[in-house]
N, C-alpha and C. Protein backbone atom coordinates (compact mmCIF):
# COMPACT_ATOMS: atom_id res chain seq x y z
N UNK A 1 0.84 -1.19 0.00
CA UNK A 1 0.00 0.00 0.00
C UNK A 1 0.89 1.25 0.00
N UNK A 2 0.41 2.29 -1.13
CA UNK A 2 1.07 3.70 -0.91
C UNK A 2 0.80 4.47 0.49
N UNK A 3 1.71 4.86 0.89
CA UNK A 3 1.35 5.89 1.76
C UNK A 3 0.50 7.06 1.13
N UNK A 4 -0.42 7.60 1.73
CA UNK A 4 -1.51 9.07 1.68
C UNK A 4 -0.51 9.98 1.31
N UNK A 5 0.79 10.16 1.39
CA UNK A 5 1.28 11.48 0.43
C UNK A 5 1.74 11.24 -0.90
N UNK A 6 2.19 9.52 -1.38
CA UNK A 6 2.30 9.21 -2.29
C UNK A 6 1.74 9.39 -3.32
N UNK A 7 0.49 8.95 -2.81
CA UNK A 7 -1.16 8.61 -3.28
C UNK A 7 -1.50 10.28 -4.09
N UNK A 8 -1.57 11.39 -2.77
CA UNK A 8 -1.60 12.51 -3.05
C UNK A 8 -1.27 13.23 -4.19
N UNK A 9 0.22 12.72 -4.09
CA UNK A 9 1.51 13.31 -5.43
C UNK A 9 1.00 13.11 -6.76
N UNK A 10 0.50 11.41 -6.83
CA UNK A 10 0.79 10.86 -7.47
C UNK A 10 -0.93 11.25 -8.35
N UNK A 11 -2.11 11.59 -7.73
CA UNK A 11 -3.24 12.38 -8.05
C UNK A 11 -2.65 13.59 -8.57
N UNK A 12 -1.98 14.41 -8.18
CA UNK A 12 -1.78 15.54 -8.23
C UNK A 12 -0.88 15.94 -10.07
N UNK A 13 -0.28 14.84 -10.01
CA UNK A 13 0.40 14.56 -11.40
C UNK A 13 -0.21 14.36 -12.04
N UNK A 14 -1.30 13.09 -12.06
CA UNK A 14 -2.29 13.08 -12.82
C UNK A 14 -3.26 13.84 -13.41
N UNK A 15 -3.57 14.81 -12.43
CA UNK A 15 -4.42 15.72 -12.70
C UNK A 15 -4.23 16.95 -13.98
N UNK A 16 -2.24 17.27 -13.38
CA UNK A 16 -1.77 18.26 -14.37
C UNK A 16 -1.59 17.74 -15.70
N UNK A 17 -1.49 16.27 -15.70
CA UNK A 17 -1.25 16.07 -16.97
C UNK A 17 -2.62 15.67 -18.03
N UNK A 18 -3.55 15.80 -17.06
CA UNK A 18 -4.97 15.75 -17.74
C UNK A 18 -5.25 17.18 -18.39
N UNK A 19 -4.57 18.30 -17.41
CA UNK A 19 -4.83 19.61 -17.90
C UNK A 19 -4.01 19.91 -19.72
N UNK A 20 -2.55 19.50 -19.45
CA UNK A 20 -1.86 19.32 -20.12
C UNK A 20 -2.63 18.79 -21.21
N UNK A 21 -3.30 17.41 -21.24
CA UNK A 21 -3.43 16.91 -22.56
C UNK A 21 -4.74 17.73 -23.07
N UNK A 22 -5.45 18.59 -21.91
CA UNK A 22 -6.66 18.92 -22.69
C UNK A 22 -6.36 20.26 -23.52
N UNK A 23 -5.34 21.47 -23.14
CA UNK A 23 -4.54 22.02 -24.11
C UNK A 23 -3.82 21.69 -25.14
N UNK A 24 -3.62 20.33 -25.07
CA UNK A 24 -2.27 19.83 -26.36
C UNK A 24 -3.86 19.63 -27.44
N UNK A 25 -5.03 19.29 -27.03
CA UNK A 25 -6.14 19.20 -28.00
C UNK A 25 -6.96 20.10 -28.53
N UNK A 26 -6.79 21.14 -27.54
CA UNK A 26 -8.15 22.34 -27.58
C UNK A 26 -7.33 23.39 -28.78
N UNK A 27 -5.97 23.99 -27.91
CA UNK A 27 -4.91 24.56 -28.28
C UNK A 27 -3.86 24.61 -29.73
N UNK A 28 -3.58 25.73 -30.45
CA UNK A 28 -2.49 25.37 -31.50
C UNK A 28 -1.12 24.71 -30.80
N UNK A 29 -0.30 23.88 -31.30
CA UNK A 29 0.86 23.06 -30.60
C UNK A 29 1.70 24.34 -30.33
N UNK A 30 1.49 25.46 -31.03
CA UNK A 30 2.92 26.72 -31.09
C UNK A 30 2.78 27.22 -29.58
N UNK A 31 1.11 27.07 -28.96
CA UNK A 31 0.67 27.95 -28.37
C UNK A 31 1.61 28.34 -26.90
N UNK A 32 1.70 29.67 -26.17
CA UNK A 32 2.20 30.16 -25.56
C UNK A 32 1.44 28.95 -23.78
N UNK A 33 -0.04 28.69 -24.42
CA UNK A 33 -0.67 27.99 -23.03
C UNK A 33 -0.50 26.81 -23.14
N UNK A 34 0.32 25.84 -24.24
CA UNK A 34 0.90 24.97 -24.01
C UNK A 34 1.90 24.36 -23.58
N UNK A 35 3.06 25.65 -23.63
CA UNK A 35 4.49 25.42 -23.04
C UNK A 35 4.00 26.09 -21.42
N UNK A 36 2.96 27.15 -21.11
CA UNK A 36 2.48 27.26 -19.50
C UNK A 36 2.27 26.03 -19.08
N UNK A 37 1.39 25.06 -19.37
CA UNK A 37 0.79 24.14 -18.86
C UNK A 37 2.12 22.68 -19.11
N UNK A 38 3.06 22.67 -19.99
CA UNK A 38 3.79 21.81 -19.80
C UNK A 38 4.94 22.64 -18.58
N UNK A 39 5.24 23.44 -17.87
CA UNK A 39 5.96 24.06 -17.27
C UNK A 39 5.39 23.76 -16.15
N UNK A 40 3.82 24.07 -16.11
CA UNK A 40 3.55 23.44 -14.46
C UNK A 40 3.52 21.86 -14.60
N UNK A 41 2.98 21.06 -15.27
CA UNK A 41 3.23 19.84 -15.39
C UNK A 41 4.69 19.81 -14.65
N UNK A 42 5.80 20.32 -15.11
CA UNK A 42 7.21 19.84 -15.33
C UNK A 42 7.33 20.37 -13.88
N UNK A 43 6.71 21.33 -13.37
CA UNK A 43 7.00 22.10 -11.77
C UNK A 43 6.60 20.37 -11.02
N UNK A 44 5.90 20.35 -11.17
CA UNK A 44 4.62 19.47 -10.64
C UNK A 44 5.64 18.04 -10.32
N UNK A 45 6.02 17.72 -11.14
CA UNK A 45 7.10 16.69 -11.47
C UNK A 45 7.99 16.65 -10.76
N UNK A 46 8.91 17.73 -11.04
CA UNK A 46 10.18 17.77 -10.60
C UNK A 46 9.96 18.13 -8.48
N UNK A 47 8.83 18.84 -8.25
CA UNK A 47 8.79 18.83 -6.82
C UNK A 47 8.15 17.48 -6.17
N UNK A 48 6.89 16.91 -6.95
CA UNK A 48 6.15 15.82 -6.41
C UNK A 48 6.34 14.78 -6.64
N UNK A 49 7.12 14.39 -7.93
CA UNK A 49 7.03 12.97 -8.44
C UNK A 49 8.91 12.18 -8.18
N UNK A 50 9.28 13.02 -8.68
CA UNK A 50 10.84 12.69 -8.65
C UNK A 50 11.80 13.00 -7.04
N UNK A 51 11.07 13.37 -6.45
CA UNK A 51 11.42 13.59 -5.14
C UNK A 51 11.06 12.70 -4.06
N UNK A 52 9.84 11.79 -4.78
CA UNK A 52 9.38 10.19 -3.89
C UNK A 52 10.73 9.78 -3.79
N UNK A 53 10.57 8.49 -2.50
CA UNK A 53 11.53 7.68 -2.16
C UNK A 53 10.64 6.26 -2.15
N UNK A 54 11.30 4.99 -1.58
CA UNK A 54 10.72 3.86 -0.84
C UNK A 54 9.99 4.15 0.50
N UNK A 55 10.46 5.14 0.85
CA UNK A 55 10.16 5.11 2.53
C UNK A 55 8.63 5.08 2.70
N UNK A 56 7.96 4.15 3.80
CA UNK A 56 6.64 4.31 4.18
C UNK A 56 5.91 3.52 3.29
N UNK A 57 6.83 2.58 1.98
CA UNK A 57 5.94 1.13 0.90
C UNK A 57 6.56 0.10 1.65
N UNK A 58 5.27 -0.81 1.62
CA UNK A 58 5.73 -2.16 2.33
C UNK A 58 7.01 -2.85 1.40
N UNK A 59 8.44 -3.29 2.69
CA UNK A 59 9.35 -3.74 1.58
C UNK A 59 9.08 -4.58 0.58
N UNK A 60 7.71 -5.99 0.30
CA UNK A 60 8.00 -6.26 -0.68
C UNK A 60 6.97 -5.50 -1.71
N UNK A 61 6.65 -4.46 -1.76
CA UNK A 61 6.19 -3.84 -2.79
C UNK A 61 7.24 -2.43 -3.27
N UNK A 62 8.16 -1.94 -2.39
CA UNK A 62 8.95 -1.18 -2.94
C UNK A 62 9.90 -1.60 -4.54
N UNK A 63 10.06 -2.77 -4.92
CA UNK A 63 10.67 -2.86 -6.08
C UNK A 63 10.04 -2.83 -7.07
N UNK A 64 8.34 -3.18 -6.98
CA UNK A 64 7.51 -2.96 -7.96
C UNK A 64 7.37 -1.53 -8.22
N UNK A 65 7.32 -0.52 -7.05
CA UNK A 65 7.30 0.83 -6.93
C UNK A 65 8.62 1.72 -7.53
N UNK A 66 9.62 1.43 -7.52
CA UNK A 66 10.52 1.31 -8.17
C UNK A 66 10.77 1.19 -9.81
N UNK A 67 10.25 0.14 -9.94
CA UNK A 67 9.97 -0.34 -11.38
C UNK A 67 9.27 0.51 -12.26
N UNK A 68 8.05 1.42 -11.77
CA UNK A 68 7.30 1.93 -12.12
C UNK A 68 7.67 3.63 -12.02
N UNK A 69 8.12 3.56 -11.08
CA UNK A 69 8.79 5.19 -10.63
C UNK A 69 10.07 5.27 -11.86
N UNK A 70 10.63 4.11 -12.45
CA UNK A 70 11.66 4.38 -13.15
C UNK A 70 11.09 4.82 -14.97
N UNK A 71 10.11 4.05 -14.99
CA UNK A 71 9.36 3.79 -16.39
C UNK A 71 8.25 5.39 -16.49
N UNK A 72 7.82 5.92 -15.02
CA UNK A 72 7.60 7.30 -15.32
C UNK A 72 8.59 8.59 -15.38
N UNK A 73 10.09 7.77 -14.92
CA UNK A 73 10.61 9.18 -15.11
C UNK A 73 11.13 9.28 -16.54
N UNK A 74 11.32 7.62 -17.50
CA UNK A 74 11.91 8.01 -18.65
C UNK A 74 10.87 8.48 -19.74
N UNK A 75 9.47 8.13 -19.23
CA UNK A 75 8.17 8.61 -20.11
C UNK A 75 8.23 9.86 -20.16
N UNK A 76 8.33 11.08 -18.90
CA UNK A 76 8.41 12.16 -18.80
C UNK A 76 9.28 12.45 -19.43
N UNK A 77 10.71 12.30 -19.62
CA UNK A 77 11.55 12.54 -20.75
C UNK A 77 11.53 12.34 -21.87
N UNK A 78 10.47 11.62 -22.08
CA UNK A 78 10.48 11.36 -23.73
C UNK A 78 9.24 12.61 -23.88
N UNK A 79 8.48 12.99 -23.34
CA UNK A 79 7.62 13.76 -23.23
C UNK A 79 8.36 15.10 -23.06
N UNK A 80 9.06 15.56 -22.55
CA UNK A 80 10.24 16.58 -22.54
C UNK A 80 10.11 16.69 -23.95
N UNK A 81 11.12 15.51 -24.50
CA UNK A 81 11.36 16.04 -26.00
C UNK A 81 10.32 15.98 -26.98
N UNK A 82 9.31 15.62 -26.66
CA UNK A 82 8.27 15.71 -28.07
C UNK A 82 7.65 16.78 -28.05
N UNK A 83 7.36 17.70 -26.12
CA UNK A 83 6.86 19.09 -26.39
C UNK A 83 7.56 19.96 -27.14
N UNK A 84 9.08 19.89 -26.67
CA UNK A 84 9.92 20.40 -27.23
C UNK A 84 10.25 20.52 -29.04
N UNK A 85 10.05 19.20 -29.57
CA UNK A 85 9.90 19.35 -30.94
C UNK A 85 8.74 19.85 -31.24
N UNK A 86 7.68 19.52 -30.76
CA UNK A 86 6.03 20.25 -30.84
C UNK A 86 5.85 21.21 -30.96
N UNK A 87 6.76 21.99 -30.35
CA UNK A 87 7.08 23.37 -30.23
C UNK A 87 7.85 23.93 -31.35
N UNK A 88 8.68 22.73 -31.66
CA UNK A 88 9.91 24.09 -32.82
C UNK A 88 9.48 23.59 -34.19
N UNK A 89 8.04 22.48 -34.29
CA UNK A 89 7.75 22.41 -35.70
C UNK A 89 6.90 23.08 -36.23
N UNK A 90 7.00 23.56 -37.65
CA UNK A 90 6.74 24.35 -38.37
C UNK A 90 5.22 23.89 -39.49
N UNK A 91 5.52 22.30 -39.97
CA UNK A 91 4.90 21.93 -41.17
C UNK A 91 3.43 21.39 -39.92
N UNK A 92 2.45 21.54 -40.77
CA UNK A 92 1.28 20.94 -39.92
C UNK A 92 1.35 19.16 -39.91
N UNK A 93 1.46 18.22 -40.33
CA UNK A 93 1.45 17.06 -40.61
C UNK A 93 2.61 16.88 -39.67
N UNK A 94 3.91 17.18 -39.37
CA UNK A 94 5.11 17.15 -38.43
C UNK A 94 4.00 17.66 -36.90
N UNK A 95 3.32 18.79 -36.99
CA UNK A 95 2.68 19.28 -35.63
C UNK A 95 1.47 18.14 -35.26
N UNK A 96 0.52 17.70 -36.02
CA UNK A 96 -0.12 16.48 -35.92
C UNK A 96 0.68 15.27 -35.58
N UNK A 97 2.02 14.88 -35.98
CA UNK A 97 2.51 13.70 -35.59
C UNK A 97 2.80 13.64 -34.19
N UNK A 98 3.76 14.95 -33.90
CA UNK A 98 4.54 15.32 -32.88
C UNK A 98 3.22 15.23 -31.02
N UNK A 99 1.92 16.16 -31.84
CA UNK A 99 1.16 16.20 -30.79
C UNK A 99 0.37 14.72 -30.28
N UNK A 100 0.38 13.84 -31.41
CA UNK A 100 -0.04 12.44 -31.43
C UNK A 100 0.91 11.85 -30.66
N UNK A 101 2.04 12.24 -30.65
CA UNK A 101 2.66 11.85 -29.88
C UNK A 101 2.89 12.07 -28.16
N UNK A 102 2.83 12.79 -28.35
CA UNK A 102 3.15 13.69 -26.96
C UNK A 102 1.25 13.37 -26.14
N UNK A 103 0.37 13.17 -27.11
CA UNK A 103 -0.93 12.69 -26.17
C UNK A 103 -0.78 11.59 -25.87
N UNK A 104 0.22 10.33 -26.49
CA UNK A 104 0.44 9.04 -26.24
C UNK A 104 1.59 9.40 -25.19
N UNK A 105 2.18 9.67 -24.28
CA UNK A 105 3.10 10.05 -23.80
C UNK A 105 2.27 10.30 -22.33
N UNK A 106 1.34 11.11 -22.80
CA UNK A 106 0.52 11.32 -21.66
C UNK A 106 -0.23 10.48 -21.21
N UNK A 107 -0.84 9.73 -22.04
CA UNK A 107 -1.99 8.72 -21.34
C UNK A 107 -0.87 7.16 -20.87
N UNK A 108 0.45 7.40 -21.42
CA UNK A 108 1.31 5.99 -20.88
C UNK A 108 1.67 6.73 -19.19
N UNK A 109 1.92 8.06 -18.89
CA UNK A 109 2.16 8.46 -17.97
C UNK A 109 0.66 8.52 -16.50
N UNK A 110 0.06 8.52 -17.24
CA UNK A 110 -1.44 8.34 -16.48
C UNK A 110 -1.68 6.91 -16.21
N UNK A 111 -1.05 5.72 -16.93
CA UNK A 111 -0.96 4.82 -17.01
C UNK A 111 -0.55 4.52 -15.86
N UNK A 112 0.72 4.37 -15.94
CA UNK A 112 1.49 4.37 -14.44
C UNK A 112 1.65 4.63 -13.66
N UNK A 113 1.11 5.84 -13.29
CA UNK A 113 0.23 6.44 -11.98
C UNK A 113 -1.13 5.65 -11.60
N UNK A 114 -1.74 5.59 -12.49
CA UNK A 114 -3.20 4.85 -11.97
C UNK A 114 -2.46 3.14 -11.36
N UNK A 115 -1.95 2.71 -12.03
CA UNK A 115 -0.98 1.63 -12.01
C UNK A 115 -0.67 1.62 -10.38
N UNK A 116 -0.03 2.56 -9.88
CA UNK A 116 0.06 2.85 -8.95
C UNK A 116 -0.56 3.12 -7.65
N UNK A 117 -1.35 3.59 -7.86
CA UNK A 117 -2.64 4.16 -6.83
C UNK A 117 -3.79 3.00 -6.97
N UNK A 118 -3.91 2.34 -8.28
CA UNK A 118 -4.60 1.38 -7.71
C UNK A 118 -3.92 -0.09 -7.10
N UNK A 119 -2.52 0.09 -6.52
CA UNK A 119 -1.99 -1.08 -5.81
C UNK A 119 -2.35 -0.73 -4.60
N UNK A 120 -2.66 0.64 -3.93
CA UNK A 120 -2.90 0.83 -2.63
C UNK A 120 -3.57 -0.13 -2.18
C-alpha cells in the first residue's frame, strides 16, 4: 500500500497532466498555453514525483514501486522532448505527428500512476 502522500503526489500529477493533454487538444501546438501548462506539469514533477523515495511502501512492494517510478521518469523525458519538438515544428502534418505523440506520452504516464494508486 502507498502511503496518503504518495497517493496525493501521485493524483496531483495526474491531474496536471490531464490539464496538459486537454490544451495539447483544444490549443495550437505553437501555443504560448501549451508550453504554461507543460511548465507546471514539469514544476509538478520535478517537486512531487521525482522527489518520492521507498520510505513508508511495504518492503515487498517497494521494487515494484521502483519499477514503475523508473518507467515514469523516462516517459516524462520522452515527453520533454516531443513538447519540445512540438514546439519548434513548423509543417502541420510534423505538428499532428509530434502532438499524437506527446498525447500518447501522456496517457502511458497516467498509465502508471493509476498503475500505482490502484496497488494501494
Amino acid at each position: 500500500m502507498l502511503p496518503l502522500l504518495h497517493c496525493q503526489r501521485y493524483e496531483n500529477f495526474v491531474k496536471a497532466l490531464g490539464q496538459l493533454k486537454e490544451h495539447l487538444i483544444t490549443l495550437s501546438p505553437e501555443s504560448a498555453m501549451v508550453r504554461e501548462y507543460f511548465y507546471r506539469l514539469q514544476q509538478v514533477y520535478q517537486e512531487q514525483i521525482a522527489t518520492l523515495d521507498g520510505e513508508g511502501i511495504e518492503p515487498e512492494r517497494v521494487p515494484r514501486w521502483q519499477s514503475v517510478q523508473t518507467e515514469i521518469k523516462r516517459a516524462f523525458r520522452l515527453l520533454q522532448t516531443e513538447i519540445m519538438f512540438l514546439q519548434a515544428s513548423r509543417q502541420t502534418a510534423t505538428q499532428q505527428q509530434r502532438q499524437e505523440t506527446c498525447l500518447e506520452e501522456i496517457e502511458r504516464l497516467q498509465g502508471y500512476c493509476h498503475v500505482l494508486l490502484k496497488d494501494e
